[in-house]
PDB file of N, CA and C in Angstrom:
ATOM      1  N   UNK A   1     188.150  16.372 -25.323  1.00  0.00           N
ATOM      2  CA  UNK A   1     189.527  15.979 -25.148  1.00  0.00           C
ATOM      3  C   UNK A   1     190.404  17.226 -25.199  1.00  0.00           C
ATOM      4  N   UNK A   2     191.488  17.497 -24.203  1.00  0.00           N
ATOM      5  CA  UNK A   2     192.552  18.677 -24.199  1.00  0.00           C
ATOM      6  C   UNK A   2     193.173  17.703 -24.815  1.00  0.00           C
ATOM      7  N   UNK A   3     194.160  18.815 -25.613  1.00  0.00           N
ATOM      8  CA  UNK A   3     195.569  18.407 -25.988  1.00  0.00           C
ATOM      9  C   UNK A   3     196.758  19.188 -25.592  1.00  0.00           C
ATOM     10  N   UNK A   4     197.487  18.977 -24.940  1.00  0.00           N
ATOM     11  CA  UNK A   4     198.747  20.008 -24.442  1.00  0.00           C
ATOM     12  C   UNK A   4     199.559  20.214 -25.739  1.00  0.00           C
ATOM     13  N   UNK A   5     200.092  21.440 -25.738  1.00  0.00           N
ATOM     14  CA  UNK A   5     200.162  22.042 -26.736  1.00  0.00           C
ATOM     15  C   UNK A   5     201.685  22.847 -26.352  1.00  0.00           C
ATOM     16  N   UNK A   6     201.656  22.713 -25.422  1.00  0.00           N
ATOM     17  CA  UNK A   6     203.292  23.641 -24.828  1.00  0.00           C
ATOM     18  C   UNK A   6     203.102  23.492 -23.226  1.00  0.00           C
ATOM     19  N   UNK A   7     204.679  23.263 -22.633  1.00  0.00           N
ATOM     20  CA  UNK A   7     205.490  23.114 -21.085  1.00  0.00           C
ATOM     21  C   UNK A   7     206.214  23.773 -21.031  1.00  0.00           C
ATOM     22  N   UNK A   8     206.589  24.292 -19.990  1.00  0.00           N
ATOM     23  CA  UNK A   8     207.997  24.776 -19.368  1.00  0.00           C
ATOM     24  C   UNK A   8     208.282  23.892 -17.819  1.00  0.00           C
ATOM     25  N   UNK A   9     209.419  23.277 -17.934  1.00  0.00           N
ATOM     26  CA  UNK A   9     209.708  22.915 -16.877  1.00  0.00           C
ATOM     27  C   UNK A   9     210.982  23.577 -16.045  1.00  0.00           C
ATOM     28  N   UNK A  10     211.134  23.994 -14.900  1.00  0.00           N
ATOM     29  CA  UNK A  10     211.701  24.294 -13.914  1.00  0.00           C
ATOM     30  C   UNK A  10     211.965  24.294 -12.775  1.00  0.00           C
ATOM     31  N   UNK A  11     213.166  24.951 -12.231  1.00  0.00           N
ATOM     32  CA  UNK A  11     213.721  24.487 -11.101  1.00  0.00           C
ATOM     33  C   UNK A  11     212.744  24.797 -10.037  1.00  0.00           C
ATOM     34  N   UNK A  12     211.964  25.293 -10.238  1.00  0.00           N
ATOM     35  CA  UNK A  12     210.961  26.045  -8.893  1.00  0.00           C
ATOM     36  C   UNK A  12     211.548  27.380  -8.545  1.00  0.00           C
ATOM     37  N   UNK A  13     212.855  28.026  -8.940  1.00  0.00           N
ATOM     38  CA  UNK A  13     213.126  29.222  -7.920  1.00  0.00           C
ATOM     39  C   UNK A  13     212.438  30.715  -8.909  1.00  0.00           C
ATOM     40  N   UNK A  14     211.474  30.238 -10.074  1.00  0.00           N
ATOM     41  CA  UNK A  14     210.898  31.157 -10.945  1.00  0.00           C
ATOM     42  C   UNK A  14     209.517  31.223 -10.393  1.00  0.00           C
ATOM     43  N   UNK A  15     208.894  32.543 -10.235  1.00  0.00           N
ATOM     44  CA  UNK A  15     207.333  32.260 -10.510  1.00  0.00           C
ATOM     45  C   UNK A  15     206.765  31.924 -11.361  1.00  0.00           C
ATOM     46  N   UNK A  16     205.719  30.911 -10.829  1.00  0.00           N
ATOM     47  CA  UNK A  16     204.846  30.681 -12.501  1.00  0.00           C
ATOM     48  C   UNK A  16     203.890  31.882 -13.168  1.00  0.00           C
ATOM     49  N   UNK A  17     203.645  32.345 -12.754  1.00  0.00           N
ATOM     50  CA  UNK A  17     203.365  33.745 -12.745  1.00  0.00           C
ATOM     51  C   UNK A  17     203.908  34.812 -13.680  1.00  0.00           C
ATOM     52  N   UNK A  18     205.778  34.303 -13.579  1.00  0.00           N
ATOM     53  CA  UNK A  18     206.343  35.183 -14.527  1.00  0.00           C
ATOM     54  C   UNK A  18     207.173  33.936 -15.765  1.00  0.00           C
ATOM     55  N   UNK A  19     206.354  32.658 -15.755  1.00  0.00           N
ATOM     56  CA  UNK A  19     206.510  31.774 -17.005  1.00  0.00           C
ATOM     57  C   UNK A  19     205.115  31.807 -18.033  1.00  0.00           C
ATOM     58  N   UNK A  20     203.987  32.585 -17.391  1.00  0.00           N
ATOM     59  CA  UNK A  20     202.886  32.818 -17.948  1.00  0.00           C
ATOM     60  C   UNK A  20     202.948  32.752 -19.731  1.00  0.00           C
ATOM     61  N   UNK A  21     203.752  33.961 -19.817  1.00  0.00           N
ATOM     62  CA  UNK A  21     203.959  34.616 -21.042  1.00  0.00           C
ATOM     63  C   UNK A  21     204.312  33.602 -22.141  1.00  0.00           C
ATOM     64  N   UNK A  22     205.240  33.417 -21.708  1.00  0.00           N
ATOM     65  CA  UNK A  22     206.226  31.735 -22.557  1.00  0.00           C
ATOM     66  C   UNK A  22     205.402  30.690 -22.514  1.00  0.00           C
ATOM     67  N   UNK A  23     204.407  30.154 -21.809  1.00  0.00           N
ATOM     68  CA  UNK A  23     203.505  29.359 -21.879  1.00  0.00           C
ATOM     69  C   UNK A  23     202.739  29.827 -22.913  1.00  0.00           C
ATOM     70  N   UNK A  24     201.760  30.962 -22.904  1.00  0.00           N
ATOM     71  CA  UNK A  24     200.679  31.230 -23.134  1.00  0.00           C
ATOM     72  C   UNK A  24     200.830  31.489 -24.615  1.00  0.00           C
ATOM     73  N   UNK A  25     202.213  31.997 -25.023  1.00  0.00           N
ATOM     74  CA  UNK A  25     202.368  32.683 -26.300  1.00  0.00           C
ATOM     75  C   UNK A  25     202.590  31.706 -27.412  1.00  0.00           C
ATOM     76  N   UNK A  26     202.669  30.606 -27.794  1.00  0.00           N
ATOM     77  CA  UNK A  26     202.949  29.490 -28.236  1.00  0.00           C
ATOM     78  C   UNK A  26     201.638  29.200 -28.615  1.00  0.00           C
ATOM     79  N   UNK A  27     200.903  29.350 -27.366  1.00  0.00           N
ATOM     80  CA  UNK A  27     199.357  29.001 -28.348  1.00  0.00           C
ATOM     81  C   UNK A  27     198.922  29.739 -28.696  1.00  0.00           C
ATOM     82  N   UNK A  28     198.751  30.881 -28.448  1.00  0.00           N
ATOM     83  CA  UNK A  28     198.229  32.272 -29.363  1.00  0.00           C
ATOM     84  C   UNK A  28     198.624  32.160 -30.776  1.00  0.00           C
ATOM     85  N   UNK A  29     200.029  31.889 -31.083  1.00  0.00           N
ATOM     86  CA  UNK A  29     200.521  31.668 -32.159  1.00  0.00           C
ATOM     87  C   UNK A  29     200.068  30.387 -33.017  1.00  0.00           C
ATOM     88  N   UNK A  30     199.614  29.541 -32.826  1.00  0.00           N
ATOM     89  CA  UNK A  30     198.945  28.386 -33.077  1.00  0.00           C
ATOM     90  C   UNK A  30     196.993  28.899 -33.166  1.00  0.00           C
ATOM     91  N   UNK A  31     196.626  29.698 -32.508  1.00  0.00           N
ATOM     92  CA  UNK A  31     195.510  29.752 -32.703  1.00  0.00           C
ATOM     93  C   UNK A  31     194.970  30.743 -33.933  1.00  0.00           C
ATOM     94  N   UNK A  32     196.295  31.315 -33.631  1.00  0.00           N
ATOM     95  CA  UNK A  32     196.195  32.847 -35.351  1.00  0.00           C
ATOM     96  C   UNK A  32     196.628  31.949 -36.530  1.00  0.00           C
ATOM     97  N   UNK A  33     197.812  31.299 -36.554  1.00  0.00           N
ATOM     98  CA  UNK A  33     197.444  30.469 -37.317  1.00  0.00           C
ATOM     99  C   UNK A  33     196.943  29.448 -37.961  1.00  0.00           C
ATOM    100  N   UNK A  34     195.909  28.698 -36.822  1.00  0.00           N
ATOM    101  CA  UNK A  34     195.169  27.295 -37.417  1.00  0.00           C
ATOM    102  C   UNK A  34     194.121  28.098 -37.591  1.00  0.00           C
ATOM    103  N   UNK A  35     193.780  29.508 -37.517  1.00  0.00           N
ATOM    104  CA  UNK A  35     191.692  29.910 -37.621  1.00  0.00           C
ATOM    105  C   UNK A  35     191.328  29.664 -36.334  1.00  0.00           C
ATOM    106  N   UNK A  36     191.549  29.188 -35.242  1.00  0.00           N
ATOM    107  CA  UNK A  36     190.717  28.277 -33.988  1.00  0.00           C
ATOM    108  C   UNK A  36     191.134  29.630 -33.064  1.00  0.00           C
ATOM    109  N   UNK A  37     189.616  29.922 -32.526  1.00  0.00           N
ATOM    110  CA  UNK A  37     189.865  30.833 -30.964  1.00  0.00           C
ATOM    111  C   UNK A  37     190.004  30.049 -29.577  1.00  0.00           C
ATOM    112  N   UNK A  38     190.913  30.827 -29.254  1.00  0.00           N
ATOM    113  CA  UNK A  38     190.686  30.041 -27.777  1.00  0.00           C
ATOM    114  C   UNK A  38     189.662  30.992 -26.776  1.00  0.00           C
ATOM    115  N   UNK A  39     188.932  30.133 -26.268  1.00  0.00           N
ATOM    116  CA  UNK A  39     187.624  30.424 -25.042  1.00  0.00           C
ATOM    117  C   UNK A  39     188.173  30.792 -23.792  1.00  0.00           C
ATOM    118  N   UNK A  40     188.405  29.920 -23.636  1.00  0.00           N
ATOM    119  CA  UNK A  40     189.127  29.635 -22.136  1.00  0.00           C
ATOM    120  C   UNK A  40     190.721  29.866 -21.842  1.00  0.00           C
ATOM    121  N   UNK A  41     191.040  29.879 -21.059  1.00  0.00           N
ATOM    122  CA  UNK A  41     192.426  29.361 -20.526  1.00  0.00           C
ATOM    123  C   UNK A  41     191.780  28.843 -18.703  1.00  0.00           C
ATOM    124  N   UNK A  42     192.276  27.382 -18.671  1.00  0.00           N
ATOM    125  CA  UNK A  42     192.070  26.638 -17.387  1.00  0.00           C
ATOM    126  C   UNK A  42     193.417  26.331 -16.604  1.00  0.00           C
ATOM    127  N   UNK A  43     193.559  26.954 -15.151  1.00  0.00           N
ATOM    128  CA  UNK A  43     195.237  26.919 -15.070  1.00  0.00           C
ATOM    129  C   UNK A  43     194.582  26.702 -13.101  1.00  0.00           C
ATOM    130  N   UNK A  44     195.690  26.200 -12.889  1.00  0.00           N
ATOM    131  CA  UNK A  44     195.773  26.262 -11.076  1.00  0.00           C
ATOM    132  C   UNK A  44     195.961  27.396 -10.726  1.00  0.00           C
ATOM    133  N   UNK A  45     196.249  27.433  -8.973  1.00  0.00           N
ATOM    134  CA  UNK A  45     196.113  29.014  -8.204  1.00  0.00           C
ATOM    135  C   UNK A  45     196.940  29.741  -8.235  1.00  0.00           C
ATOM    136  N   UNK A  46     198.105  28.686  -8.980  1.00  0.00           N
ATOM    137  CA  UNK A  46     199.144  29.796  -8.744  1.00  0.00           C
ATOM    138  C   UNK A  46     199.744  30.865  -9.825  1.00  0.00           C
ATOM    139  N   UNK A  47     198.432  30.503 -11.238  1.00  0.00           N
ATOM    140  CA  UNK A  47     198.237  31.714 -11.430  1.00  0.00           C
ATOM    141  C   UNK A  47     197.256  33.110 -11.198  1.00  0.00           C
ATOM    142  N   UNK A  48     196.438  32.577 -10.139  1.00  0.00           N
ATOM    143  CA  UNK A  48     195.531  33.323  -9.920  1.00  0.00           C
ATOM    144  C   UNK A  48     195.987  34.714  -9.524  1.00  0.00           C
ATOM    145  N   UNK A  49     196.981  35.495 -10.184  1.00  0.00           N
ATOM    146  CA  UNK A  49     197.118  36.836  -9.632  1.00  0.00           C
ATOM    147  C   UNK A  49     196.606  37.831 -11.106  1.00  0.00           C
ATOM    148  N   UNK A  50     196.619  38.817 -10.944  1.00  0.00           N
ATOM    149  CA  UNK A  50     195.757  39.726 -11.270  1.00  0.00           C
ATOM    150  C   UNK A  50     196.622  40.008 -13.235  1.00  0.00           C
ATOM    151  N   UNK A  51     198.126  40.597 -12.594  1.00  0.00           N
ATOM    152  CA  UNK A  51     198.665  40.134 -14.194  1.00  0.00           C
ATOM    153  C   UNK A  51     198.219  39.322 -15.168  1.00  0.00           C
ATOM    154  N   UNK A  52     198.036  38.146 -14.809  1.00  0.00           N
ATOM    155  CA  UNK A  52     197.874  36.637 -15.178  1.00  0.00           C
ATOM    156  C   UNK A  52     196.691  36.908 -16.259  1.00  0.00           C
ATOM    157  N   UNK A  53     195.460  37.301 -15.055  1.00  0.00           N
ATOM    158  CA  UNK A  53     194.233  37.743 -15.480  1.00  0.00           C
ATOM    159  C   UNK A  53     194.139  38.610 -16.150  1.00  0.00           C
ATOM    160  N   UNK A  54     194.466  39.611 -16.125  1.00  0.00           N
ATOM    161  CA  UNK A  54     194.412  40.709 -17.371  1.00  0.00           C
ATOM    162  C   UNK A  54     195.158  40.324 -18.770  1.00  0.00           C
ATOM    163  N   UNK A  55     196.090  39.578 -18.394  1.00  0.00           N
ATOM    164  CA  UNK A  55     196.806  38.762 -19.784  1.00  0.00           C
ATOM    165  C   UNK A  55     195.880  38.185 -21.135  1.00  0.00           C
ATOM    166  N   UNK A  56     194.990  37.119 -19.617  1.00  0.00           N
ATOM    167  CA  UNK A  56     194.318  36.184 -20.203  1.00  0.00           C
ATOM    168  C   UNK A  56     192.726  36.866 -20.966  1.00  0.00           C
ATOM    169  N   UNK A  57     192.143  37.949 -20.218  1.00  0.00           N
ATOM    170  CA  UNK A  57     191.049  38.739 -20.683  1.00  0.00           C
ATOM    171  C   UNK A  57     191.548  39.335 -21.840  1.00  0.00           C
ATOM    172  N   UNK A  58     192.689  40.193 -22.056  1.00  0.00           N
ATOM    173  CA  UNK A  58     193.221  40.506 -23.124  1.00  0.00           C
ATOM    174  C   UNK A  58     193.180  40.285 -24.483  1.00  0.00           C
ATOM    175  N   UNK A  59     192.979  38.732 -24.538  1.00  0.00           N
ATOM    176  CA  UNK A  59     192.605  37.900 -25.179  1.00  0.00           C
ATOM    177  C   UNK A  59     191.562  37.698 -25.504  1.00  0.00           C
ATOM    178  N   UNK A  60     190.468  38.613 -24.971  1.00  0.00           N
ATOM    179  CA  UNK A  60     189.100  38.183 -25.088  1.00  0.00           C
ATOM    180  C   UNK A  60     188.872  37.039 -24.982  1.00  0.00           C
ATOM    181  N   UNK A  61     189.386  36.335 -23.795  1.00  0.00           N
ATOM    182  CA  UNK A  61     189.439  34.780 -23.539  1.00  0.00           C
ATOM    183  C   UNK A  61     189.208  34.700 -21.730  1.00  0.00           C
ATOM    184  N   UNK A  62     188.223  33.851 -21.493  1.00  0.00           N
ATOM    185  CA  UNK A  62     187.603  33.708 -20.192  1.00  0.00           C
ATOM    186  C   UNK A  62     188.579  33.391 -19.177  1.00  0.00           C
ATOM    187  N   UNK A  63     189.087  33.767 -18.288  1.00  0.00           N
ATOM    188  CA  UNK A  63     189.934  32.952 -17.286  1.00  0.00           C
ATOM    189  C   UNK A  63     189.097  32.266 -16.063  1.00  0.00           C
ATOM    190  N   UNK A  64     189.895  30.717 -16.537  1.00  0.00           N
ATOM    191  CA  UNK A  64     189.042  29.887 -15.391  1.00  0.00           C
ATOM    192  C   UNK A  64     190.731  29.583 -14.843  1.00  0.00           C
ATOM    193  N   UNK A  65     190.368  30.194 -13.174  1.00  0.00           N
ATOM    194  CA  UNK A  65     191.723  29.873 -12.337  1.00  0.00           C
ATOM    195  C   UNK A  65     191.271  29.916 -11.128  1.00  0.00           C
ATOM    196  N   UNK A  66     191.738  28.832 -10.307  1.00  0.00           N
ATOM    197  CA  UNK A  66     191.700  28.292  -8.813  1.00  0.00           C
ATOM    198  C   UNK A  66     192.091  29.547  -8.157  1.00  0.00           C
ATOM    199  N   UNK A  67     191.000  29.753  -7.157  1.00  0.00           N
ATOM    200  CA  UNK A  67     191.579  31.332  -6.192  1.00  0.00           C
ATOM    201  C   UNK A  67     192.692  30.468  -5.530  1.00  0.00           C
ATOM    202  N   UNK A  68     193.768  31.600  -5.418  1.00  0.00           N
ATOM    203  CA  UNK A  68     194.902  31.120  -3.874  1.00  0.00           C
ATOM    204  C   UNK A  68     193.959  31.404  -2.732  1.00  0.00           C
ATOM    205  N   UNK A  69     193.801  30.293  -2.069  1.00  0.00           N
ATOM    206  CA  UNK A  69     193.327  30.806  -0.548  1.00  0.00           C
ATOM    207  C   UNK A  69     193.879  31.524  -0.141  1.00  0.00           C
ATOM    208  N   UNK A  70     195.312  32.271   0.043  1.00  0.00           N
ATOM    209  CA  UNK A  70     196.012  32.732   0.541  1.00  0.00           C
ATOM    210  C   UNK A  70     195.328  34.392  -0.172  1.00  0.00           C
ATOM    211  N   UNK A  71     195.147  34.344  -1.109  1.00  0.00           N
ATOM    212  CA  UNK A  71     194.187  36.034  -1.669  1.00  0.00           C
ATOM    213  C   UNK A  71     193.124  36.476  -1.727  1.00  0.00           C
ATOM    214  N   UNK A  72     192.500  34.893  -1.291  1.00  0.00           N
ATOM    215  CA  UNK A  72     190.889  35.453  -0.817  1.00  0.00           C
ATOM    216  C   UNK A  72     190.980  34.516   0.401  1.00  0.00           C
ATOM    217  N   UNK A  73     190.617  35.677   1.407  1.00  0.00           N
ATOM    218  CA  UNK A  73     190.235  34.724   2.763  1.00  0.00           C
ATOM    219  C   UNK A  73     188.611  33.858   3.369  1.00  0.00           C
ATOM    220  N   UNK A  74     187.487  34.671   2.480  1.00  0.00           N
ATOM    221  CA  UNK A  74     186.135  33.696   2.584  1.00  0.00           C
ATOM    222  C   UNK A  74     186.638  32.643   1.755  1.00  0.00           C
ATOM    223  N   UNK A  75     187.223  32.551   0.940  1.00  0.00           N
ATOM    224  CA  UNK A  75     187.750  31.074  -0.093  1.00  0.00           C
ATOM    225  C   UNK A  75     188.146  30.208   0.583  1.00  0.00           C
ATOM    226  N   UNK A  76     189.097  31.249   0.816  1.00  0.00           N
ATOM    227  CA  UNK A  76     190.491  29.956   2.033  1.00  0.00           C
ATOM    228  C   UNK A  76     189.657  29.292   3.152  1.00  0.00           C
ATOM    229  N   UNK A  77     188.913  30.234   3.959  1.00  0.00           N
ATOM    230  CA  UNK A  77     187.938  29.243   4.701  1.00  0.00           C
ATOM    231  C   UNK A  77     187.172  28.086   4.145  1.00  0.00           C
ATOM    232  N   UNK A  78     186.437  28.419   3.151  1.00  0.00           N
ATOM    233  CA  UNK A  78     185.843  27.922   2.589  1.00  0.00           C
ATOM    234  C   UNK A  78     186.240  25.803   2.262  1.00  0.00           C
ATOM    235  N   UNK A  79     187.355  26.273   1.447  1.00  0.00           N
ATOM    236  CA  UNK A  79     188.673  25.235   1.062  1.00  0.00           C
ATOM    237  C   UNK A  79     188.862  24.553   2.269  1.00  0.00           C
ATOM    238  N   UNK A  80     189.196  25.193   2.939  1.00  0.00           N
ATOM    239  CA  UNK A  80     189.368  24.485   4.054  1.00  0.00           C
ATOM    240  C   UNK A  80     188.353  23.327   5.643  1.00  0.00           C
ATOM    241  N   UNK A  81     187.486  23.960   5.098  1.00  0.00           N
ATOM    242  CA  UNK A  81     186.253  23.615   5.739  1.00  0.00           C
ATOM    243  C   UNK A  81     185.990  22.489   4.797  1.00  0.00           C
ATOM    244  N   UNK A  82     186.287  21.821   3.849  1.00  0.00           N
ATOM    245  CA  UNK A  82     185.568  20.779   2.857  1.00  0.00           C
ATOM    246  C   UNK A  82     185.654  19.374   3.705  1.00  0.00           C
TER     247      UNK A  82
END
C-alpha cells in the first residue's frame, strides 16, 4: 500500500520539474525523522529529466521514472508502436 504523503497543485504555467524540490523535501524530512529509508521514488515522464535524477540518486534512492518519448527516440517509437 502507498500512502501520499505531500501535493502541490498548480496552474500548469510551472514545470514540474522545478516543483520537484517542494515535493520531494517533505518526505525526506519525514523519513529522517520516522527512522524509515526511502528506496525508491516512482514519478511520471515529466520528471524524467536529468536534474530530477541526480536529485533523486542523491539520495541514495533508486529513480523509477517514465522516459519522455520526446528524450529518447528508440522509446518514443517504441510507445508508440504498442
Amino acid at each position: 500500500m502507498v500512502n501520499l504523503i505531500n501535493s502541490i497543485l498548480d496552474t500548469g504555467r510551472c514545470s514540474d520539474k522545478n516543483l520537484f524540490p517542494d515535493t520531494i523535501n517533505p518526505v525526506k524530512d519525514i523519513s529522517t525523522h520516522s527512522g524509515q529509508e526511502i528506496w525508491c521514488v516512482v514519478s511520471y515522464a515529466a520528471y524524467s529529466e536529468v536534474s530530477v535524477i541526480s536529485q533523486v540518486e542523491s539520495m541514495n534512492t533508486v529513480p523509477i521514472i517514465d522516459i519522455n518519448p520526446k528524450n529518447a527516440f528508440l522509446f518514443g517509437d517504441l510507445k508508440s508502436k504498442k
